[in-house]
PDB file of N, CA and C in Angstrom:
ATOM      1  N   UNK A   1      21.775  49.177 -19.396  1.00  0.00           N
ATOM      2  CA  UNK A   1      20.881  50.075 -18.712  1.00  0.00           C
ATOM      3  C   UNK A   1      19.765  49.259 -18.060  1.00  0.00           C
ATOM      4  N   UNK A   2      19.330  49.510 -16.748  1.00  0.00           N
ATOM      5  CA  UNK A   2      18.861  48.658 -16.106  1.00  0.00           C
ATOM      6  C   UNK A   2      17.211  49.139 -16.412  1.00  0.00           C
ATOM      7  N   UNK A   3      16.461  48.381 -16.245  1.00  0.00           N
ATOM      8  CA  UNK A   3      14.819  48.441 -16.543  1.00  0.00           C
ATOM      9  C   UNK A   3      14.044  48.757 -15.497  1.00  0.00           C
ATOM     10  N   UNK A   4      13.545  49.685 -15.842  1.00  0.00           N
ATOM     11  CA  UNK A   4      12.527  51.152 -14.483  1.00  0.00           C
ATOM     12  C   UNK A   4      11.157  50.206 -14.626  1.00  0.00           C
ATOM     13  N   UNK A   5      10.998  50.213 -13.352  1.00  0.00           N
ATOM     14  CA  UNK A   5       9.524  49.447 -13.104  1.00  0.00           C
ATOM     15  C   UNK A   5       8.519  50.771 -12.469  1.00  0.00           C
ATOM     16  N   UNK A   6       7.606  51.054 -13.338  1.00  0.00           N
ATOM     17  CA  UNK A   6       6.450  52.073 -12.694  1.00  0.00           C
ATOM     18  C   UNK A   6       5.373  51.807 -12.030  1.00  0.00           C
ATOM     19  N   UNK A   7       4.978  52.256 -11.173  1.00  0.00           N
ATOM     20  CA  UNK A   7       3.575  52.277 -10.819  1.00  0.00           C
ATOM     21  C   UNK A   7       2.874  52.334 -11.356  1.00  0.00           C
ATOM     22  N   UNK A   8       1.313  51.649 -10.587  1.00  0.00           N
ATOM     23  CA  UNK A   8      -0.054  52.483 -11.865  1.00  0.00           C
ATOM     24  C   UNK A   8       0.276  53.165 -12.008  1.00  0.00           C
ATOM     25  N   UNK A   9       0.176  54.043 -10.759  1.00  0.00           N
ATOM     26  CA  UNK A   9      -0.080  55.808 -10.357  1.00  0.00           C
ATOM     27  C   UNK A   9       0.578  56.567 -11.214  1.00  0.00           C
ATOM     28  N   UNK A  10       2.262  55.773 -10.941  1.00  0.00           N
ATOM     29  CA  UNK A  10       3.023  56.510 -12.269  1.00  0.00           C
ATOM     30  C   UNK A  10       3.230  56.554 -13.631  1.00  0.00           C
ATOM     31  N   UNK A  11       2.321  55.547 -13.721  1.00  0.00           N
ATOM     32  CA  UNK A  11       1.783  55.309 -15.346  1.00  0.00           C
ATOM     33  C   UNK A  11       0.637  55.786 -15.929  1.00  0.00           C
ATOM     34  N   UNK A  12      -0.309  56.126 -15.003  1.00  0.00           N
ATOM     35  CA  UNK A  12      -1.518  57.157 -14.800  1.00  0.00           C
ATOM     36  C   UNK A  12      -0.755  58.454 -15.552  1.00  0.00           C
ATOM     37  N   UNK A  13      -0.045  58.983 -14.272  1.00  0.00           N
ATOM     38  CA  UNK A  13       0.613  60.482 -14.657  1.00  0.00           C
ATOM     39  C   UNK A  13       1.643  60.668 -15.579  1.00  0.00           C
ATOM     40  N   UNK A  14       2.475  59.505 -16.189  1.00  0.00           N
ATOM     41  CA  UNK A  14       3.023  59.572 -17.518  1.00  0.00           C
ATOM     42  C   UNK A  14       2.055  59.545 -19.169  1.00  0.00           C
ATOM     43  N   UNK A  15       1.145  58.694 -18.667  1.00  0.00           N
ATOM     44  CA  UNK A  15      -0.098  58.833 -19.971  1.00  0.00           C
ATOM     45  C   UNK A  15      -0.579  59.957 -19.990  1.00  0.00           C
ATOM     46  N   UNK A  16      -1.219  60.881 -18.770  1.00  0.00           N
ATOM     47  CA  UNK A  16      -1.659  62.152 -18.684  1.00  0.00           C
ATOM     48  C   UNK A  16      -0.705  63.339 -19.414  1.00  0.00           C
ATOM     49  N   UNK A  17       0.839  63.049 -18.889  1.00  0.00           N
ATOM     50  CA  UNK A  17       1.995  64.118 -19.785  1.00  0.00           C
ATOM     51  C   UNK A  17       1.911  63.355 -21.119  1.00  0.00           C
ATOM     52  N   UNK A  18       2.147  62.466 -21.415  1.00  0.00           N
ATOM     53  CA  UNK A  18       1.822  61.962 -22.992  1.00  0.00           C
ATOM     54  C   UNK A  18       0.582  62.667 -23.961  1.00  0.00           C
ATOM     55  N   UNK A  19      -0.717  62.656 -23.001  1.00  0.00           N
ATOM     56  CA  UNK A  19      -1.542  63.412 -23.903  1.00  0.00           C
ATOM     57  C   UNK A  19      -1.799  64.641 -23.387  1.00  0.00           C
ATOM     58  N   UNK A  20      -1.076  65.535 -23.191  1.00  0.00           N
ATOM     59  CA  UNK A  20      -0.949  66.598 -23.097  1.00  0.00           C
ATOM     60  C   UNK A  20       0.076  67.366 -24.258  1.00  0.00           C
ATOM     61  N   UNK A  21       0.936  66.370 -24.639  1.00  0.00           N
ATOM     62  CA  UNK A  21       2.289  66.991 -25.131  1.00  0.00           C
ATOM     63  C   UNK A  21       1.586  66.372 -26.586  1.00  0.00           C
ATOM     64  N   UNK A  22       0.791  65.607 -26.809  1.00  0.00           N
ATOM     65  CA  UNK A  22       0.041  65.444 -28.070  1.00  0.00           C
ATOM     66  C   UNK A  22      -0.767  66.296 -28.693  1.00  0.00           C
ATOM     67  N   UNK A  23      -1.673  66.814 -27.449  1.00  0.00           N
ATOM     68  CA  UNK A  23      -2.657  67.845 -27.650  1.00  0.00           C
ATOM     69  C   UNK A  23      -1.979  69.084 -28.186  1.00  0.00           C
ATOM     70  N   UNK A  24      -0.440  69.437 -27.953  1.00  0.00           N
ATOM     71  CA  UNK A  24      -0.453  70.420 -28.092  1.00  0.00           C
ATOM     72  C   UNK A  24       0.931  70.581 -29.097  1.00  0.00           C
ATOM     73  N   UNK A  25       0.655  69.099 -29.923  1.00  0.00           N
ATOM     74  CA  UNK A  25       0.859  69.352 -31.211  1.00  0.00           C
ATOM     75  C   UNK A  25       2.410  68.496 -31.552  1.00  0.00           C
ATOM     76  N   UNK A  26       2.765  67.520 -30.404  1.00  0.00           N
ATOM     77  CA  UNK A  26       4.128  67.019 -30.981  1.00  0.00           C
ATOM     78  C   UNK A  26       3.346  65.280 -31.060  1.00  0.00           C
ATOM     79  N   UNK A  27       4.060  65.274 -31.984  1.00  0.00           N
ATOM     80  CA  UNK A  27       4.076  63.355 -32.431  1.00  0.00           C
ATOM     81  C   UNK A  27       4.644  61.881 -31.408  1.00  0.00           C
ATOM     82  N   UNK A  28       3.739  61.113 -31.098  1.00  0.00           N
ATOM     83  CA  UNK A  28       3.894  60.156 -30.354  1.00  0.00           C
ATOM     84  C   UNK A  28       5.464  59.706 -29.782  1.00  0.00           C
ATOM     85  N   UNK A  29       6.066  59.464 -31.245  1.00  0.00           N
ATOM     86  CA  UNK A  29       7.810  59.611 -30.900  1.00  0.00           C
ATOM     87  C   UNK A  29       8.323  60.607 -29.593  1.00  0.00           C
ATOM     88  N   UNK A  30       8.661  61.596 -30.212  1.00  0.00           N
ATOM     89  CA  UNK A  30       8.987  62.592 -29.568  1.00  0.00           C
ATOM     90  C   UNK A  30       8.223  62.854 -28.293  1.00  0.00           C
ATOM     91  N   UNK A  31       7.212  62.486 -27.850  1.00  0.00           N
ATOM     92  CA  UNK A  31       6.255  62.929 -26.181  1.00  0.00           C
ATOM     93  C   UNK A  31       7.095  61.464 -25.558  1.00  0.00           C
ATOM     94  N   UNK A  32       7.235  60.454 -26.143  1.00  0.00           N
ATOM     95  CA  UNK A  32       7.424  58.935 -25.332  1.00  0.00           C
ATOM     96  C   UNK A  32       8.879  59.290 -25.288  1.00  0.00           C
ATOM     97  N   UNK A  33      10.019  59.682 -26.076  1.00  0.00           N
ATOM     98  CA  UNK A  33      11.262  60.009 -25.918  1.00  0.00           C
ATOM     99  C   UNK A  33      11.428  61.142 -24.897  1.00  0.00           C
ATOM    100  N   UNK A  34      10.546  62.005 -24.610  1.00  0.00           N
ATOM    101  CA  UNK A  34      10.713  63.119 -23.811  1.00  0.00           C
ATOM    102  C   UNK A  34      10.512  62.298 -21.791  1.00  0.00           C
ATOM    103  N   UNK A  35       9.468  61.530 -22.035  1.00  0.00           N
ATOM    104  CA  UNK A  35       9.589  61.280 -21.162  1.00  0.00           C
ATOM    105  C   UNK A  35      10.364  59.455 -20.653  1.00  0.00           C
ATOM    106  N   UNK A  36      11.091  58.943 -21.969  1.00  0.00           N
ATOM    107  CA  UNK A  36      12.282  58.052 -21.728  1.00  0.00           C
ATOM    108  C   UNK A  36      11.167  57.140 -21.388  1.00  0.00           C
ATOM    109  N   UNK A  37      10.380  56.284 -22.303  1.00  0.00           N
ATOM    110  CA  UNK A  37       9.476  55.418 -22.753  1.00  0.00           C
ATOM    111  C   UNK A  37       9.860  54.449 -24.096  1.00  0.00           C
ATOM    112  N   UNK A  38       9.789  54.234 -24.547  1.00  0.00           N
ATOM    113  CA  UNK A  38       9.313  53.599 -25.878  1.00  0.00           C
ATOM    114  C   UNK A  38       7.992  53.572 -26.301  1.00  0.00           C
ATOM    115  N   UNK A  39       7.667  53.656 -27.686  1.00  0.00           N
ATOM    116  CA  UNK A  39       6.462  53.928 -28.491  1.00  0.00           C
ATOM    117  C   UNK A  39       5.387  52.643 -27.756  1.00  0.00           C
ATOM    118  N   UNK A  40       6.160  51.437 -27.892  1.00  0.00           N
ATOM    119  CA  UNK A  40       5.512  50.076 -27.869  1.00  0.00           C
ATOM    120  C   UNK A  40       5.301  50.102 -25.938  1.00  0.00           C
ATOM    121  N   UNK A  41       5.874  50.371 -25.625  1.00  0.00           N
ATOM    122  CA  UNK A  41       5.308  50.807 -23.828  1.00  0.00           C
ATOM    123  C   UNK A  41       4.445  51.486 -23.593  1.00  0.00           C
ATOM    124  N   UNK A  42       4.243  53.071 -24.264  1.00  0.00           N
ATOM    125  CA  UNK A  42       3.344  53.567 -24.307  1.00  0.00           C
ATOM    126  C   UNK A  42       2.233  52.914 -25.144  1.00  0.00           C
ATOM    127  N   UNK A  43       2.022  52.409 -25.766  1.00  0.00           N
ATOM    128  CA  UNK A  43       0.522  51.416 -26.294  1.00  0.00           C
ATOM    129  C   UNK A  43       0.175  50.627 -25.569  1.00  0.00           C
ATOM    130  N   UNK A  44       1.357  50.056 -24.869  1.00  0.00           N
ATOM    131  CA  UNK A  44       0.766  48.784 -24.106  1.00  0.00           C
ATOM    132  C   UNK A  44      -0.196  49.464 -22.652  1.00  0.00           C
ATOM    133  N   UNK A  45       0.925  50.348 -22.311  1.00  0.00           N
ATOM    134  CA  UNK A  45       0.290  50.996 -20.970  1.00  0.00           C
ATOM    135  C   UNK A  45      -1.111  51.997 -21.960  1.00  0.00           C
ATOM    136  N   UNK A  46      -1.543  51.969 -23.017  1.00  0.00           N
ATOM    137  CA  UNK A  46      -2.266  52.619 -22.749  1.00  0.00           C
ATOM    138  C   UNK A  46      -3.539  52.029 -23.318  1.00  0.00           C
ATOM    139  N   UNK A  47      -3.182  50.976 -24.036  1.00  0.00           N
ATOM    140  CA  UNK A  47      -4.300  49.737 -24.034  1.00  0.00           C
ATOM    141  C   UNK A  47      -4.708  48.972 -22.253  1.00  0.00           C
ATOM    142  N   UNK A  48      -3.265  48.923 -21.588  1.00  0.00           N
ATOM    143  CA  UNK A  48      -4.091  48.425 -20.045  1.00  0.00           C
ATOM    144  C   UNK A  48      -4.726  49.080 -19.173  1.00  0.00           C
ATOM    145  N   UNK A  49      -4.304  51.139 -19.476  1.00  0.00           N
ATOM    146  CA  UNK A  49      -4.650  51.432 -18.669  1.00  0.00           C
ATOM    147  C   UNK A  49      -5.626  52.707 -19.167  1.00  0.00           C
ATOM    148  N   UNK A  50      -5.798  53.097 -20.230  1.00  0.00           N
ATOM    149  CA  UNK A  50      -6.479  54.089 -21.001  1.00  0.00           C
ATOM    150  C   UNK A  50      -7.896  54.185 -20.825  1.00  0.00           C
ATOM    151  N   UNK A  51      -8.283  55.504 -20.779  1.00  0.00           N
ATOM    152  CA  UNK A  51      -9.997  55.726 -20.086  1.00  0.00           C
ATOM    153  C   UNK A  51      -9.364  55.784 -18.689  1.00  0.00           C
ATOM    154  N   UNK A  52      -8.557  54.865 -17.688  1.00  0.00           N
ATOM    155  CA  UNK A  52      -8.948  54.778 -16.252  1.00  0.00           C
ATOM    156  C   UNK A  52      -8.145  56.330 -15.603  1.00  0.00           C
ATOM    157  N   UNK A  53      -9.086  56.679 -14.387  1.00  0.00           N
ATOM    158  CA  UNK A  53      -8.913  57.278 -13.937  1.00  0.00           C
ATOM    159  C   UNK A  53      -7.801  56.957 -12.563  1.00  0.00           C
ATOM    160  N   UNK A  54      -8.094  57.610 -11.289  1.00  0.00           N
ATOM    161  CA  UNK A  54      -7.323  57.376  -9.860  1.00  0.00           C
ATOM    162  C   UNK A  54      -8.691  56.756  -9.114  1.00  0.00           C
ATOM    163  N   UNK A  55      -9.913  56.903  -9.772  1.00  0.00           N
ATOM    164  CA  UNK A  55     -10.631  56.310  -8.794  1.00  0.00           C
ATOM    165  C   UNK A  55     -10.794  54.781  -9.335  1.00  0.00           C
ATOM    166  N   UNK A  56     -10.655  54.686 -10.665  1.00  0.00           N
ATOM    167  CA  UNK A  56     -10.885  53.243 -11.198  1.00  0.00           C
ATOM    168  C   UNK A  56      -9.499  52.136 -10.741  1.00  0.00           C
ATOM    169  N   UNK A  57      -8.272  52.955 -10.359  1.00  0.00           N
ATOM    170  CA  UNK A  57      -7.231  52.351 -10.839  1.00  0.00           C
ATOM    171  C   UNK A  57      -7.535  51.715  -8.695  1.00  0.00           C
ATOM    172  N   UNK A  58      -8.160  52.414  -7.860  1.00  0.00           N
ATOM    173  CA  UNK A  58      -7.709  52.090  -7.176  1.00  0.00           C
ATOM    174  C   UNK A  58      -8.675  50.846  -6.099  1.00  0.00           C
ATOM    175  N   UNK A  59     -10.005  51.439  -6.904  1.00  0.00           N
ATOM    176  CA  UNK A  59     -10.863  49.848  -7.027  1.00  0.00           C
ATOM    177  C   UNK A  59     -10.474  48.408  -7.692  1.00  0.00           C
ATOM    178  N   UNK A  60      -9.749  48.921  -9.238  1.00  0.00           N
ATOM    179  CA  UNK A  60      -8.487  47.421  -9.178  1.00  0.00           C
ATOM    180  C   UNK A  60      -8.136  46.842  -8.502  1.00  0.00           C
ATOM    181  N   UNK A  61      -7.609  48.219  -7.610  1.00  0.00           N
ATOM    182  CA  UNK A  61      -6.074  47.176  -6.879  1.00  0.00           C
ATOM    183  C   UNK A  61      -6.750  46.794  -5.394  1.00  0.00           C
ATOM    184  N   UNK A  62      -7.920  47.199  -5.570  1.00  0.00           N
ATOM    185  CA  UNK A  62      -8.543  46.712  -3.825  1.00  0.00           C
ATOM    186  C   UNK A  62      -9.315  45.170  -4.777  1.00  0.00           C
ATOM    187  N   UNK A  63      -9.916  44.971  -5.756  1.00  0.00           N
ATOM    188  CA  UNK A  63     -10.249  43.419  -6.072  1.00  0.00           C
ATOM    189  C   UNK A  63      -9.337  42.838  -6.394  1.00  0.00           C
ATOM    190  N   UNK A  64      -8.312  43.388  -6.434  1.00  0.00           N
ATOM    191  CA  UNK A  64      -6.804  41.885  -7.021  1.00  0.00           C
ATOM    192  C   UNK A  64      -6.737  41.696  -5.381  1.00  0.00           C
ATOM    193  N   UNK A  65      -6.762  42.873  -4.588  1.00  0.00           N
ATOM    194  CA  UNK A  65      -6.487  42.539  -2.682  1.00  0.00           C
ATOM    195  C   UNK A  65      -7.105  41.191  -2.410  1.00  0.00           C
ATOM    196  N   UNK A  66      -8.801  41.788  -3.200  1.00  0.00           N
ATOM    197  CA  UNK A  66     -10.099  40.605  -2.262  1.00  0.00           C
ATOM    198  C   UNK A  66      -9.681  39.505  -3.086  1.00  0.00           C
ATOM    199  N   UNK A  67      -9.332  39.950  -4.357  1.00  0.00           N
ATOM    200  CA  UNK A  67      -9.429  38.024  -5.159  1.00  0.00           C
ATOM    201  C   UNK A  67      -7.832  37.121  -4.628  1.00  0.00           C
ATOM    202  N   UNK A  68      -6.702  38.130  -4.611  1.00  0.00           N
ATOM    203  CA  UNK A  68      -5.415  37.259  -3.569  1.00  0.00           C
ATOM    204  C   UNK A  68      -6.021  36.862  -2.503  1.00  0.00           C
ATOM    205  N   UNK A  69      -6.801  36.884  -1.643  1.00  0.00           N
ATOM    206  CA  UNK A  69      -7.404  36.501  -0.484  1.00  0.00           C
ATOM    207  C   UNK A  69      -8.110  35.267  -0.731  1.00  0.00           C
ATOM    208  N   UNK A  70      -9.099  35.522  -1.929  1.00  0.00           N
ATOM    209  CA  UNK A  70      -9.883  34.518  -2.122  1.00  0.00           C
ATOM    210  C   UNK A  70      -9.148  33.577  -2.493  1.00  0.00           C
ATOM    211  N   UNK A  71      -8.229  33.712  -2.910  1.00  0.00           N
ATOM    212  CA  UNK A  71      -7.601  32.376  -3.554  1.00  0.00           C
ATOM    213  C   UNK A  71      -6.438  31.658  -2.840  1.00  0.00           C
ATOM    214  N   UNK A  72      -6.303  32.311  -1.616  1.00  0.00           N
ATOM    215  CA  UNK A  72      -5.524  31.800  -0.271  1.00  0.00           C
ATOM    216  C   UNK A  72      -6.308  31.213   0.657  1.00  0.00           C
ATOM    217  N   UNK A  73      -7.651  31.584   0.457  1.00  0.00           N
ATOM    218  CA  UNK A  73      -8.521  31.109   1.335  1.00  0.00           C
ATOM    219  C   UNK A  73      -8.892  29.575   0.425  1.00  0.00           C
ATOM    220  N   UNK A  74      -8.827  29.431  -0.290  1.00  0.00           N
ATOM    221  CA  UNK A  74      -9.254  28.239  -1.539  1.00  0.00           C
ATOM    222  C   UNK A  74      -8.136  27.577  -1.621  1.00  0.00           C
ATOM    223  N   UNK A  75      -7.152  27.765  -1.613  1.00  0.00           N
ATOM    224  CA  UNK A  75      -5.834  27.191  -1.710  1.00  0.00           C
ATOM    225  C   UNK A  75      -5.777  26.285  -0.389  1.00  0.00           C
ATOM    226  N   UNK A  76      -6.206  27.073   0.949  1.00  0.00           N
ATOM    227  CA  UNK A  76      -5.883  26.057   2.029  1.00  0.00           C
ATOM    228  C   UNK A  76      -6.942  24.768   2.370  1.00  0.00           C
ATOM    229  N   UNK A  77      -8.138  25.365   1.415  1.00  0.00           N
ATOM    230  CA  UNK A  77      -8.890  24.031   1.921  1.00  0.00           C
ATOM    231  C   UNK A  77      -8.714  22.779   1.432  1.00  0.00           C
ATOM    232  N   UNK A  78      -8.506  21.967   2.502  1.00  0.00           N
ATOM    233  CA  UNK A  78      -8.343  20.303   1.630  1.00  0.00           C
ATOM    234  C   UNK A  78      -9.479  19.876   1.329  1.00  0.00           C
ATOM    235  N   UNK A  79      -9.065  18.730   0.156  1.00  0.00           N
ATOM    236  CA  UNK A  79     -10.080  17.888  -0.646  1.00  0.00           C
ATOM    237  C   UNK A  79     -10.750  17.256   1.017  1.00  0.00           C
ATOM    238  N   UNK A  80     -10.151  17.147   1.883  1.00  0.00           N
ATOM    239  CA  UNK A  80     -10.860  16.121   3.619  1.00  0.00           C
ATOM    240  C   UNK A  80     -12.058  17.307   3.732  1.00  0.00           C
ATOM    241  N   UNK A  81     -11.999  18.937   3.916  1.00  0.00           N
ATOM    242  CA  UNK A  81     -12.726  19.321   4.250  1.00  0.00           C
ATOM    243  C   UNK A  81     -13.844  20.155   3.328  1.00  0.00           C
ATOM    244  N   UNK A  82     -13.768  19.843   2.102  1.00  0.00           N
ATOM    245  CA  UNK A  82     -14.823  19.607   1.084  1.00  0.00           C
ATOM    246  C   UNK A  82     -15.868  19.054   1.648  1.00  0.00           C
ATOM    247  N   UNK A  83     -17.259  19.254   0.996  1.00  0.00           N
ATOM    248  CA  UNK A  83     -18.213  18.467   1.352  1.00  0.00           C
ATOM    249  C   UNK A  83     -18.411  17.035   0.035  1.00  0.00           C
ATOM    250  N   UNK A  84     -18.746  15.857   0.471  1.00  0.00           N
ATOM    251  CA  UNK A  84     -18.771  14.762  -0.318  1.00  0.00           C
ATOM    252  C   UNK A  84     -19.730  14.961  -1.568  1.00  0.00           C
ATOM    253  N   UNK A  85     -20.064  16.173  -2.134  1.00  0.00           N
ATOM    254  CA  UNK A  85     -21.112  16.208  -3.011  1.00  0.00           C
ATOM    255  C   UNK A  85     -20.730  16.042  -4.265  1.00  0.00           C
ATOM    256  N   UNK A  86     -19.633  15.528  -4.339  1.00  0.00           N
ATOM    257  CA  UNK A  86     -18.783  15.674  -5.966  1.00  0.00           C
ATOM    258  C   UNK A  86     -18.518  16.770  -6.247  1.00  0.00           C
ATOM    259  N   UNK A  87     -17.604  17.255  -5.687  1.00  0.00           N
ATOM    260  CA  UNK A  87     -17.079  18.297  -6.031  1.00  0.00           C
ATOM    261  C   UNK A  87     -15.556  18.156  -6.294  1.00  0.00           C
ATOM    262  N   UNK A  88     -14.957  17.236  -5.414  1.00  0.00           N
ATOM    263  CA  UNK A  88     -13.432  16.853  -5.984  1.00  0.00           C
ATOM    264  C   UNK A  88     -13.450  16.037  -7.133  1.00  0.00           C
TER     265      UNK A  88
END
């Protein structure tokens, strides 16, 4: 069986049906089997992504944008166009 890769987004709205189906009274097993998870997936996703909302999740993904940038922009400069201050 081949391995489902989710989105935040869709890991957002699978944690949201997870604690919903808790709240209203079934056991961790059974909410993560309903929606074809594992127990240990659901902890992980909900240690990385727990508390966050759609507005937090999507300020993330705009600083991983700016910091991939930053670090393409850092990547191309050579040690030639450094300034001689000891820094290489």
């Amino acid at each position: 069986m081949a391995r489902e890769r989710h989105s935040d987004e869709d890991i957002l709205k699978l944690l949201r049906e997870i604690e919903l189906k808790l709240a209203s009274g079934h056991d961790v097993a059974s909410a993560c089997r309903n929606i074809r998870i594992s127990d240990a997936t659901y902890y992980n996703w909900r240690k990385r992504f727990g508390g966050m909302g759609r507005a937090h999740l999507s300020e993330l993904n705009s600083l991983k944008k700016e910091n991939a940038r930053l670090k393409k922009i850092v990547a191309e400069l050579t040690p030639a166009r450094l300034p001689k201050a000891g820094i290489c």
